[in-house]
C-alpha atoms as a PDB file:
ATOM      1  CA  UNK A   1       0.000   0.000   0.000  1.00  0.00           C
ATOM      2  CA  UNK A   2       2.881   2.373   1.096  1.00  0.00           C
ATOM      3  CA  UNK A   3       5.097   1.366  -1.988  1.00  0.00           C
ATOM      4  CA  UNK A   4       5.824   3.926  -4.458  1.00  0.00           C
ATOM      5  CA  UNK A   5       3.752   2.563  -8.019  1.00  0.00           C
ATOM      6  CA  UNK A   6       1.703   4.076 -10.741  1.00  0.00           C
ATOM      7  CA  UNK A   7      -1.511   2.570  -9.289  1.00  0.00           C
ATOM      8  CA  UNK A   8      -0.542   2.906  -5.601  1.00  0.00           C
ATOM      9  CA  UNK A   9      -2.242   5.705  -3.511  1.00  0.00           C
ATOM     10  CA  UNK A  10       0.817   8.544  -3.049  1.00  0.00           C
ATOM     11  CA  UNK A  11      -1.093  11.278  -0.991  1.00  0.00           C
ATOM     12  CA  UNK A  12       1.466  11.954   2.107  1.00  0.00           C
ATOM     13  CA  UNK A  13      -0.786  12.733   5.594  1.00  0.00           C
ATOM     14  CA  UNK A  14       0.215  12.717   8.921  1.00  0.00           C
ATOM     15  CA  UNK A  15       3.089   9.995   9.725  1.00  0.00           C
ATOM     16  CA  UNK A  16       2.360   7.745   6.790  1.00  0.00           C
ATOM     17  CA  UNK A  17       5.536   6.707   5.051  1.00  0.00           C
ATOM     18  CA  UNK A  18       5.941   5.950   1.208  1.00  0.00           C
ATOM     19  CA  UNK A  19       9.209   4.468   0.360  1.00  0.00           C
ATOM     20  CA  UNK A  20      10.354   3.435  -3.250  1.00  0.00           C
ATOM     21  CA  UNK A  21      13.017   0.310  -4.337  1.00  0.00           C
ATOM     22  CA  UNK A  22      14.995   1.306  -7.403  1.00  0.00           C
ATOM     23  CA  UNK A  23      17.248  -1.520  -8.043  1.00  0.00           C
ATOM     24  CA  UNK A  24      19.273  -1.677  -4.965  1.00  0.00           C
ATOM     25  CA  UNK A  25      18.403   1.589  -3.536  1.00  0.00           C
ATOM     26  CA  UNK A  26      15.697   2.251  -0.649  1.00  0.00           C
ATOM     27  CA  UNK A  27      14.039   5.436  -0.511  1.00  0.00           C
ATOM     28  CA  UNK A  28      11.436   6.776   1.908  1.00  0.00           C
ATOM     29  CA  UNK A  29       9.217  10.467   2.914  1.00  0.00           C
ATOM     30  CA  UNK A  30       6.990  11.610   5.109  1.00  0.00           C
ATOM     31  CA  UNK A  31       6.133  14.576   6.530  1.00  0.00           C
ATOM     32  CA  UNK A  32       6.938  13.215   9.887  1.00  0.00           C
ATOM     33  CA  UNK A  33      10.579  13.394  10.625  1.00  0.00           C
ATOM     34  CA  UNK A  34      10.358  11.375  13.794  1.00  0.00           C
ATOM     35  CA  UNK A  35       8.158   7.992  11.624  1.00  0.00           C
ATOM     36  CA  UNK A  36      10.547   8.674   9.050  1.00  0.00           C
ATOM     37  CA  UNK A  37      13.619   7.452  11.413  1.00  0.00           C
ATOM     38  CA  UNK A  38      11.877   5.287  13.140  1.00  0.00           C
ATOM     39  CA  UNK A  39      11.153   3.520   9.639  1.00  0.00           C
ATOM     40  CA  UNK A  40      14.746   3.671   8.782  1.00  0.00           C
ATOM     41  CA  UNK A  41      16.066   2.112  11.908  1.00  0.00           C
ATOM     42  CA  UNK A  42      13.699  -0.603  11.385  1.00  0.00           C
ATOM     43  CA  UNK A  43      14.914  -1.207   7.885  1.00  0.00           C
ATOM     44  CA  UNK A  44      17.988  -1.288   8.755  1.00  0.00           C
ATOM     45  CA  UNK A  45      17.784  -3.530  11.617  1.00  0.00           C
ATOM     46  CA  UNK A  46      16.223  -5.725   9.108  1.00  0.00           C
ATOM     47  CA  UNK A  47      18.904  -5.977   6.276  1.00  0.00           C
ATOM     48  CA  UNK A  48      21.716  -6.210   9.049  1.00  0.00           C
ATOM     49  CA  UNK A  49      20.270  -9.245  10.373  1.00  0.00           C
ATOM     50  CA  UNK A  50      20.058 -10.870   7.161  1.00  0.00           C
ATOM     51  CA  UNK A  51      23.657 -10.053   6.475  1.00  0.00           C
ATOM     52  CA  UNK A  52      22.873  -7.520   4.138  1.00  0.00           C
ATOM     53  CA  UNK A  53      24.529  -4.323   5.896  1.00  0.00           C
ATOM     54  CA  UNK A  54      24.301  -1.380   3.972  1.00  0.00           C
ATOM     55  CA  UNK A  55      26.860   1.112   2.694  1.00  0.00           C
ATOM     56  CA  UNK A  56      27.370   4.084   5.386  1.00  0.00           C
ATOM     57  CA  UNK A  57      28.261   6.262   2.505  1.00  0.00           C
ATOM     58  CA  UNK A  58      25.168   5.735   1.077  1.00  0.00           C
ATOM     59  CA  UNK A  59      22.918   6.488   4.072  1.00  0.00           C
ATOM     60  CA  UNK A  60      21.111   9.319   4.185  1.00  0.00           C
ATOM     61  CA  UNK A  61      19.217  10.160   7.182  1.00  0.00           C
ATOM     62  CA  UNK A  62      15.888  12.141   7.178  1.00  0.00           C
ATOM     63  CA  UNK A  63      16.510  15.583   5.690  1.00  0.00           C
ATOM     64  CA  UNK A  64      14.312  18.091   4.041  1.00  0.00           C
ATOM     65  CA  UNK A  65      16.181  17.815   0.724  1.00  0.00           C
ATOM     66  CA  UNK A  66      17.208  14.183  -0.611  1.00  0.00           C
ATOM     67  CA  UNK A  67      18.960  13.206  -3.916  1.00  0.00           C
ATOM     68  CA  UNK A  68      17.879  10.083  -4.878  1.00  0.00           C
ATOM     69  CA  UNK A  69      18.377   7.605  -8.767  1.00  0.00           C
ATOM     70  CA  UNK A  70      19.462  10.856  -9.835  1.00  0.00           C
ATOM     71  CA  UNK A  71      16.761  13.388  -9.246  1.00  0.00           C
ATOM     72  CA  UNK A  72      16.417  15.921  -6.255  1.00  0.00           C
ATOM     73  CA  UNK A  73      13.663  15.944  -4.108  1.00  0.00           C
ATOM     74  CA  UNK A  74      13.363  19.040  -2.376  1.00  0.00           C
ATOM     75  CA  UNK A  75      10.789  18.695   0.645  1.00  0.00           C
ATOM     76  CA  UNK A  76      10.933  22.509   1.369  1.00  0.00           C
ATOM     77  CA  UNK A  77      10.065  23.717  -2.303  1.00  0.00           C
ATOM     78  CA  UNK A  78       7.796  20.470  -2.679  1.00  0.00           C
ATOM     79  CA  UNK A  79       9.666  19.684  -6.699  1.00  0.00           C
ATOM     80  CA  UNK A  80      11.304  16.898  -8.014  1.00  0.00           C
ATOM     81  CA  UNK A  81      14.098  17.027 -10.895  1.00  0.00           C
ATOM     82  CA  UNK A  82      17.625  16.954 -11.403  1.00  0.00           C
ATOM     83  CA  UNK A  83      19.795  18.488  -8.873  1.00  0.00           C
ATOM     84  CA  UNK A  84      20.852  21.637 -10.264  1.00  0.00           C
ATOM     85  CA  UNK A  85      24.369  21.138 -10.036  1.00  0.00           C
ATOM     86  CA  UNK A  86      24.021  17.728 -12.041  1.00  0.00           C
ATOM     87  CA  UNK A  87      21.470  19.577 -14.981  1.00  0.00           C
ATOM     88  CA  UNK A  88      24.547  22.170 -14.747  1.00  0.00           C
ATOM     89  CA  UNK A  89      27.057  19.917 -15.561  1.00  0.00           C
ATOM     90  CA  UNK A  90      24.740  18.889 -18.527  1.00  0.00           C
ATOM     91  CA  UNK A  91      24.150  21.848 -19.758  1.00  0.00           C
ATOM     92  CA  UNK A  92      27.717  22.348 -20.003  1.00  0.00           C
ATOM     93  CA  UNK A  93      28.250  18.835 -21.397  1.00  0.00           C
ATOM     94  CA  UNK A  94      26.100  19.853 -24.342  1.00  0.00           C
ATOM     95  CA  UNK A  95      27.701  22.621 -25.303  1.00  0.00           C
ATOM     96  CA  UNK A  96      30.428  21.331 -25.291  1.00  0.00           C
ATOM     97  CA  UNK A  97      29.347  18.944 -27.729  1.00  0.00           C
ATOM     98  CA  UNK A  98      27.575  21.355 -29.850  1.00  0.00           C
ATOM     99  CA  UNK A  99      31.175  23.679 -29.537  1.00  0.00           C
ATOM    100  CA  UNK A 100      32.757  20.680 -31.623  1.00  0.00           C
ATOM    101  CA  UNK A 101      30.522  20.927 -34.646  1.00  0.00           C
ATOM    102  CA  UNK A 102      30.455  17.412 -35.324  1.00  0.00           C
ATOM    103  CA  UNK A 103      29.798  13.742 -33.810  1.00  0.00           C
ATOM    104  CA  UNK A 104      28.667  10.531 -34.358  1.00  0.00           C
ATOM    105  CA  UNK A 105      24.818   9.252 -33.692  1.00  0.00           C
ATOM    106  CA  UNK A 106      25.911   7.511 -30.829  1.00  0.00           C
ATOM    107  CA  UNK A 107      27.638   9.791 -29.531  1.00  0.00           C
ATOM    108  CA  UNK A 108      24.354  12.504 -29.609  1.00  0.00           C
ATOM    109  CA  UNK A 109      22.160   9.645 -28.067  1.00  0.00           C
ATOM    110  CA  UNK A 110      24.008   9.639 -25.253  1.00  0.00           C
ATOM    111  CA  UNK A 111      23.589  12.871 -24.900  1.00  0.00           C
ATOM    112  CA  UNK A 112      20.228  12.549 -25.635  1.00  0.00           C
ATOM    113  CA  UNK A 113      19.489   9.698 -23.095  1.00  0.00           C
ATOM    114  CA  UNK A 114      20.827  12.109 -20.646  1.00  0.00           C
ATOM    115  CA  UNK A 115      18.325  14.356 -21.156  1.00  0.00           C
ATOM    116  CA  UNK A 116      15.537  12.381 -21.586  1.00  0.00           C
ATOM    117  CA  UNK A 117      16.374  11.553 -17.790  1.00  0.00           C
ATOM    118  CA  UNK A 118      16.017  15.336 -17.295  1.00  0.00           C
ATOM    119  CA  UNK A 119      13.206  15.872 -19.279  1.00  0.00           C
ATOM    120  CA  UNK A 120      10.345  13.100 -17.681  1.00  0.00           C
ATOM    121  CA  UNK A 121      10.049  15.910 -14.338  1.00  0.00           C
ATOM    122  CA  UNK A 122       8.077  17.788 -17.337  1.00  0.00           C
ATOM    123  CA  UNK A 123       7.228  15.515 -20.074  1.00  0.00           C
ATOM    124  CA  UNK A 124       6.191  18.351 -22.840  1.00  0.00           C
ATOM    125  CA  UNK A 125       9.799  19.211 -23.096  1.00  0.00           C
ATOM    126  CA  UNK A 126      10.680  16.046 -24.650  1.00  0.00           C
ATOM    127  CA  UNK A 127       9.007  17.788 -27.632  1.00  0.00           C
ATOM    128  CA  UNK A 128      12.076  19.688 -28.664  1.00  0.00           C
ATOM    129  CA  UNK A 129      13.576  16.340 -29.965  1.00  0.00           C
ATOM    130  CA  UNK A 130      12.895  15.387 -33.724  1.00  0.00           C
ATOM    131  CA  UNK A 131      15.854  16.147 -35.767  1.00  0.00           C
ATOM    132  CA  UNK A 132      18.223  14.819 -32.780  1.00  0.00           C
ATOM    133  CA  UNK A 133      16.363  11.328 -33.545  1.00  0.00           C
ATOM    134  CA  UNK A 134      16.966  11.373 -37.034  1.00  0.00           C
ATOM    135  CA  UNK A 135      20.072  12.086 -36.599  1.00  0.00           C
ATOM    136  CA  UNK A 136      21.329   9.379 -34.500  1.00  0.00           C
ATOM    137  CA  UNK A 137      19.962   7.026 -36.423  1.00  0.00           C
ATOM    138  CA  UNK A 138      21.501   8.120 -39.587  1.00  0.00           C
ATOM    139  CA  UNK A 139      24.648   8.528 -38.486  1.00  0.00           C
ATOM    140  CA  UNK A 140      24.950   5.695 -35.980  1.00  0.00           C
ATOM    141  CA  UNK A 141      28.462   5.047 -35.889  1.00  0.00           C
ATOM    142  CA  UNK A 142      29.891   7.573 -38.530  1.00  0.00           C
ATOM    143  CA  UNK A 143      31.236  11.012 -37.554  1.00  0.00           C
ATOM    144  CA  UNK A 144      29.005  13.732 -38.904  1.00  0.00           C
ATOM    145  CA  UNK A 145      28.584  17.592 -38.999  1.00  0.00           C
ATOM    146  CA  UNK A 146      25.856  18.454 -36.723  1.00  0.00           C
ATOM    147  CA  UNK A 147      22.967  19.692 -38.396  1.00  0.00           C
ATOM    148  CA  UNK A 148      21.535  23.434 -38.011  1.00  0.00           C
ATOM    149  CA  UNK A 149      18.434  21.503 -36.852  1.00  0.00           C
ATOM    150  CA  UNK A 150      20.175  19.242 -33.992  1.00  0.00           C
ATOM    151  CA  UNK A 151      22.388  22.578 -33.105  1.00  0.00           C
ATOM    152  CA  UNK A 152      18.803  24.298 -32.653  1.00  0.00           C
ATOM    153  CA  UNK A 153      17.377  21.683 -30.408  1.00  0.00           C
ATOM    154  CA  UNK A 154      20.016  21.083 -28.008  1.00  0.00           C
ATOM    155  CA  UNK A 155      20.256  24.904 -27.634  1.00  0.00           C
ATOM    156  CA  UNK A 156      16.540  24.820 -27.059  1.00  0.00           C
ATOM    157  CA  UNK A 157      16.824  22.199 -24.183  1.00  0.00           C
ATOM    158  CA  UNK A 158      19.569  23.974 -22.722  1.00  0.00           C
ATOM    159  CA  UNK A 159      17.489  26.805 -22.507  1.00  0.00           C
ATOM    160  CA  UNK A 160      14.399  24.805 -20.804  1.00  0.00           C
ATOM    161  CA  UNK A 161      16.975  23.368 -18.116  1.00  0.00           C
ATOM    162  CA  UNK A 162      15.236  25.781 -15.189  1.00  0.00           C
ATOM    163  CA  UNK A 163      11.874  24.410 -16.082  1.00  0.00           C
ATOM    164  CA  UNK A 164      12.568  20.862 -15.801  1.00  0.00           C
ATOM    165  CA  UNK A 165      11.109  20.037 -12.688  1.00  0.00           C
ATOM    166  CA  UNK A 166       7.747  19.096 -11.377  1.00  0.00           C
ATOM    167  CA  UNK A 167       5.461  20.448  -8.460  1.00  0.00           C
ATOM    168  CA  UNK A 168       4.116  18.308  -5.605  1.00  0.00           C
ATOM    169  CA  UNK A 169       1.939  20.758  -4.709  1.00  0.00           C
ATOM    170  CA  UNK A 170      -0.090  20.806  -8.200  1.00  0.00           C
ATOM    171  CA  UNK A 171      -2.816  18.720  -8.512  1.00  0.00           C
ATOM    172  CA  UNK A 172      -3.984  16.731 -11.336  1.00  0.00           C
ATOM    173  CA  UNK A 173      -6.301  18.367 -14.284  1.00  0.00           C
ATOM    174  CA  UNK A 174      -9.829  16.160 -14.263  1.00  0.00           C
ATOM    175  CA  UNK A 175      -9.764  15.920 -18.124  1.00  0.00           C
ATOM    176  CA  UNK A 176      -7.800  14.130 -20.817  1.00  0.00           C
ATOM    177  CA  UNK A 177      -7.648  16.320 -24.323  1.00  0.00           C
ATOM    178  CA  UNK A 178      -6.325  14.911 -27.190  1.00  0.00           C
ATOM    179  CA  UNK A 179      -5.828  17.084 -30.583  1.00  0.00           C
ATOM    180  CA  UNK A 180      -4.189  16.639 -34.234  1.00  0.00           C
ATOM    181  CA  UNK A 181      -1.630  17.981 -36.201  1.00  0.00           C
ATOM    182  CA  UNK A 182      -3.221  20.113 -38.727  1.00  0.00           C
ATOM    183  CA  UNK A 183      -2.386  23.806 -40.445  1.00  0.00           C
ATOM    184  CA  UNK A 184      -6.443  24.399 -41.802  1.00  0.00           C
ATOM    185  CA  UNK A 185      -8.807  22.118 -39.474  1.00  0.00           C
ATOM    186  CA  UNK A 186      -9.274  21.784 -35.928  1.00  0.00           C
ATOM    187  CA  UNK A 187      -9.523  18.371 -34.352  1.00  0.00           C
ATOM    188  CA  UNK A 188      -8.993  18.234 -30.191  1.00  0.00           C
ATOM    189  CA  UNK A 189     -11.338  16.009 -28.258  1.00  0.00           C
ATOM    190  CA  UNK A 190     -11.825  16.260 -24.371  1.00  0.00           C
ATOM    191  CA  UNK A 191     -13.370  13.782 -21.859  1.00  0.00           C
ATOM    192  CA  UNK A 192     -13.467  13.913 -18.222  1.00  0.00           C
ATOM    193  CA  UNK A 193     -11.672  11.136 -15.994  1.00  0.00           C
ATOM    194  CA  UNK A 194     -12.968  10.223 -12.720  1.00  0.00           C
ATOM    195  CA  UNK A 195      -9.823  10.361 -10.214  1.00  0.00           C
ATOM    196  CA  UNK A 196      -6.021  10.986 -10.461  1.00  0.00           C
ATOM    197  CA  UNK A 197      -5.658  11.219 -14.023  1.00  0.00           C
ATOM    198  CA  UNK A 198      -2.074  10.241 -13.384  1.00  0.00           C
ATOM    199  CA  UNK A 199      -3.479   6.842 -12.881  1.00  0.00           C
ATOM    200  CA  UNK A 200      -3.921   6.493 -16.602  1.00  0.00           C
ATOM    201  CA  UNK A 201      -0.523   6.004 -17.155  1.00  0.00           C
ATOM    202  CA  UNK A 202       2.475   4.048 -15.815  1.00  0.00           C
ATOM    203  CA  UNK A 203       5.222   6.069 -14.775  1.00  0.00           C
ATOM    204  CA  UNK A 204       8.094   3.598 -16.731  1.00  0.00           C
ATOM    205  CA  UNK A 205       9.758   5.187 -19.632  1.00  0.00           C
ATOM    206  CA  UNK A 206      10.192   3.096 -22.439  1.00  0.00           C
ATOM    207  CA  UNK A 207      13.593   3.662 -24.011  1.00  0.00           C
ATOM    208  CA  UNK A 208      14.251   3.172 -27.884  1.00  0.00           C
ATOM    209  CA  UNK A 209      16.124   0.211 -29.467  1.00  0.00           C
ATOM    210  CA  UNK A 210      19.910   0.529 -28.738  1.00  0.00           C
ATOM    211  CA  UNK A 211      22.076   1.572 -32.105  1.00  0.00           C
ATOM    212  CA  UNK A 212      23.886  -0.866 -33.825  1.00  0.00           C
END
């Protein structure tokens, strides 16, 4: 019930704790700091008497701001994203790439995949990427000149970097719209959803097939 999952009920109240597994990493919140460490020391009572100690290194106890599979989760601000200083460093990474005028498709997918990490805090922005796709795939593992078009997407994503986080505090919107492509008619369809529309949808993120 308390496990984090697409279906799973996520509303934080009183000294509830949700935790989270991500391969071999344990997360937890609450808005109680005191059920928080209580559910820690449990946990951790638990894996040490299964011979299972964890890494001191690696834990973090309860704190208001937590950085966790890559993201930050700042309690205080109530968003989730990349921690600034790691969108920073890819931001930087980027231009950097873009500053060479050339690479290979691989190369730019990993670059890509990077950002498509960044980019699921606000989903929209993965819009900016067409030409980067196309790209890739033509190139694969030859050494191109980067197009105008792939220049002009990774500066566009660069520039979104601030935005790429999402709000705890904003709730869901009780409709699902769905429009098409077109530069004369008008086709967009709405219908309301009872509950979290969120619900809809699982939260995995399905990554293309790997280049050759």
């Amino acid at each position: 019930v308390d496990r984090l999952s697409p279906s799973a009920d996520t509303l934080l109240s009183g000294s509830r704790v949700l935790h989270g597994v991500y391969v071999d990493d344990l997360f937890m919140f609450s808005l109680d700091s005191n059920a928080l460490e209580v559910a820690q020391d449990e946990y951790l009572t638990a894996v040490v008497a299964l011979g299972l100690p964890p890494k001191p290194s690696k834990v973090v106890r309860p704190c208001r701001v937590l950085d966790c599979i890559g993201w930050q989760v700042d309690g205080d601000q109530a968003t989730v994203g990349m921690a600034p200083r790691a969108l920073d460093a890819l931001v930087r990474a980027t231009r950097k790439f873009m500053a060479k005028g050339c690479g290979t498709g691989l190369q730019l997918s990993r670059v890509i995949g990077h950002w498509t990490w960044a980019c699921l805090a606000n989903r929209p922005s993965l819009s900016v990427f067409a030409a980067c796709y196309r790209y890739a795939q033509m190139a694969r593992h030859r050494s191109w000149t980067l197009w105008p078009s792939v220049i002009n997407e990774l500066s566009i994503v660069c520039g979104l970097a601030p935005l790429l986080y999402a709000s705890l505090r904003i709730s869901s919107i009780p409709f699902l719209t769905a429009c098409d492509a077109s530069e004369s008619g008008v086709g967009v369809s709405q219908t309301p959803v009872p509950g979290d529309p969120l619900d809809l949808f699982s939260a995995g993120y399905v990554a293309p097939e790997p280049l050759d």
